[in-house]
Protein backbone atom coordinates (compact mmCIF):
# COMPACT_ATOMS: atom_id res chain seq x y z
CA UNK A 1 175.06 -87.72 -75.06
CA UNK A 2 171.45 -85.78 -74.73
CA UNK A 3 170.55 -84.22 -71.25
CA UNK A 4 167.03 -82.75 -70.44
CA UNK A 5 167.26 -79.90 -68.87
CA UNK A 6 164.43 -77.67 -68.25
CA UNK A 7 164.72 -74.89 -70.50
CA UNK A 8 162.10 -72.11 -69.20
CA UNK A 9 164.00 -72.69 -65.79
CA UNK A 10 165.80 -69.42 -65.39
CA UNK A 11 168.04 -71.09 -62.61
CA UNK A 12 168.68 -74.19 -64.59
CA UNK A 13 169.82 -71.90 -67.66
CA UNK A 14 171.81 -69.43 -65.78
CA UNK A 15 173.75 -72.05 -64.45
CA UNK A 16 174.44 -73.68 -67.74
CA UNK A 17 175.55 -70.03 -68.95
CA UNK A 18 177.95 -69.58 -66.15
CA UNK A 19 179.44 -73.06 -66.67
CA UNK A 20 179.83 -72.09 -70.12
CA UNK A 21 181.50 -69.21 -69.24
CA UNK A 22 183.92 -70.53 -66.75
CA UNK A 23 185.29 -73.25 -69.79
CA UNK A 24 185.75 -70.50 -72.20
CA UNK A 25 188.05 -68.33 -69.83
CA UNK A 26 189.57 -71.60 -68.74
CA UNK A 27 190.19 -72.97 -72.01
CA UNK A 28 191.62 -69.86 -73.38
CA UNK A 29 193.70 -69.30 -70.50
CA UNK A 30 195.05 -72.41 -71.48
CA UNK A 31 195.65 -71.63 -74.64
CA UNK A 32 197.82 -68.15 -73.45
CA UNK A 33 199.72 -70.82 -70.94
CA UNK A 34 200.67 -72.53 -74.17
CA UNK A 35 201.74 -69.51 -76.36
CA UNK A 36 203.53 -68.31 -73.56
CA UNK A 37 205.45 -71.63 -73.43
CA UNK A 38 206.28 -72.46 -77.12
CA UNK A 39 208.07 -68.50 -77.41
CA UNK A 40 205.54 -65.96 -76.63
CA UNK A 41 206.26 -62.53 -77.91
CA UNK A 42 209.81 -63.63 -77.95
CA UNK A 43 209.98 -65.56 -80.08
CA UNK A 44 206.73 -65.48 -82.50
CA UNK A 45 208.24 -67.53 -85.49
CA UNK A 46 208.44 -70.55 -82.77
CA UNK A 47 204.96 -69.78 -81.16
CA UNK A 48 203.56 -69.50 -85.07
CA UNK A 49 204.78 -72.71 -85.67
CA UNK A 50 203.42 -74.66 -82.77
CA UNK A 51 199.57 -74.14 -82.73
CA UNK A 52 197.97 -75.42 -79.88
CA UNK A 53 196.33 -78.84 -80.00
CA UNK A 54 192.62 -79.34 -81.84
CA UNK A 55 193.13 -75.59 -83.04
CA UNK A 56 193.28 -75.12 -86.93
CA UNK A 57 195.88 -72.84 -88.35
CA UNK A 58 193.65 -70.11 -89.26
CA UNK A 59 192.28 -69.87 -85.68
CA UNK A 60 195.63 -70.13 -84.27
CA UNK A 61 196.68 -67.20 -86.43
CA UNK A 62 194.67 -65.05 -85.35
CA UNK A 63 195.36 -66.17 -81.15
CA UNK A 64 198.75 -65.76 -82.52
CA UNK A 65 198.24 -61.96 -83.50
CA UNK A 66 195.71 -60.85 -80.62
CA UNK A 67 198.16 -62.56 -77.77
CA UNK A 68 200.84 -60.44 -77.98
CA UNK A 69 198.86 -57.56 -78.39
CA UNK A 70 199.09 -54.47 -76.30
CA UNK A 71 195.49 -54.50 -74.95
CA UNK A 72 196.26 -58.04 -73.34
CA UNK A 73 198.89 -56.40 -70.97
């Protein structure tokens, strides 16, 4: 699906930035939610094992290393 959108609108684009930002911090809060449920950092083998869905291995490998890291805390 194509949508025409008015591209030298500066209001019509900063709104399409801001939605863009809102599913980004949604989805990967999701993503956390779903570490945090399949072992977290208490069990990493399990949360290794269970990516999270439509996420390839490599990607989830490196989720998997930055999640439990200590800057997240």
């Amino acid at each position: 699906m194509k949508f025409d959108y008015p591209r030298d609108s500066v209001t019509c684009m900063d709104s399409i930035e801001q939605l863009k930002i809102h599913y980004l911090r949604d989805w990967r809060s999701t993503v956390k939610v779903h570490f945090k449920m399949v072992g977290g950092k208490e069990d990493l083998p399990a949360a290794k094992a269970n990516p999270y869905k439509n996420i390839i291995l490599d990607d989830w490998n490196i989720l998997y290393n930055h999640f439990p890291s200590e800057e997240l805390e």
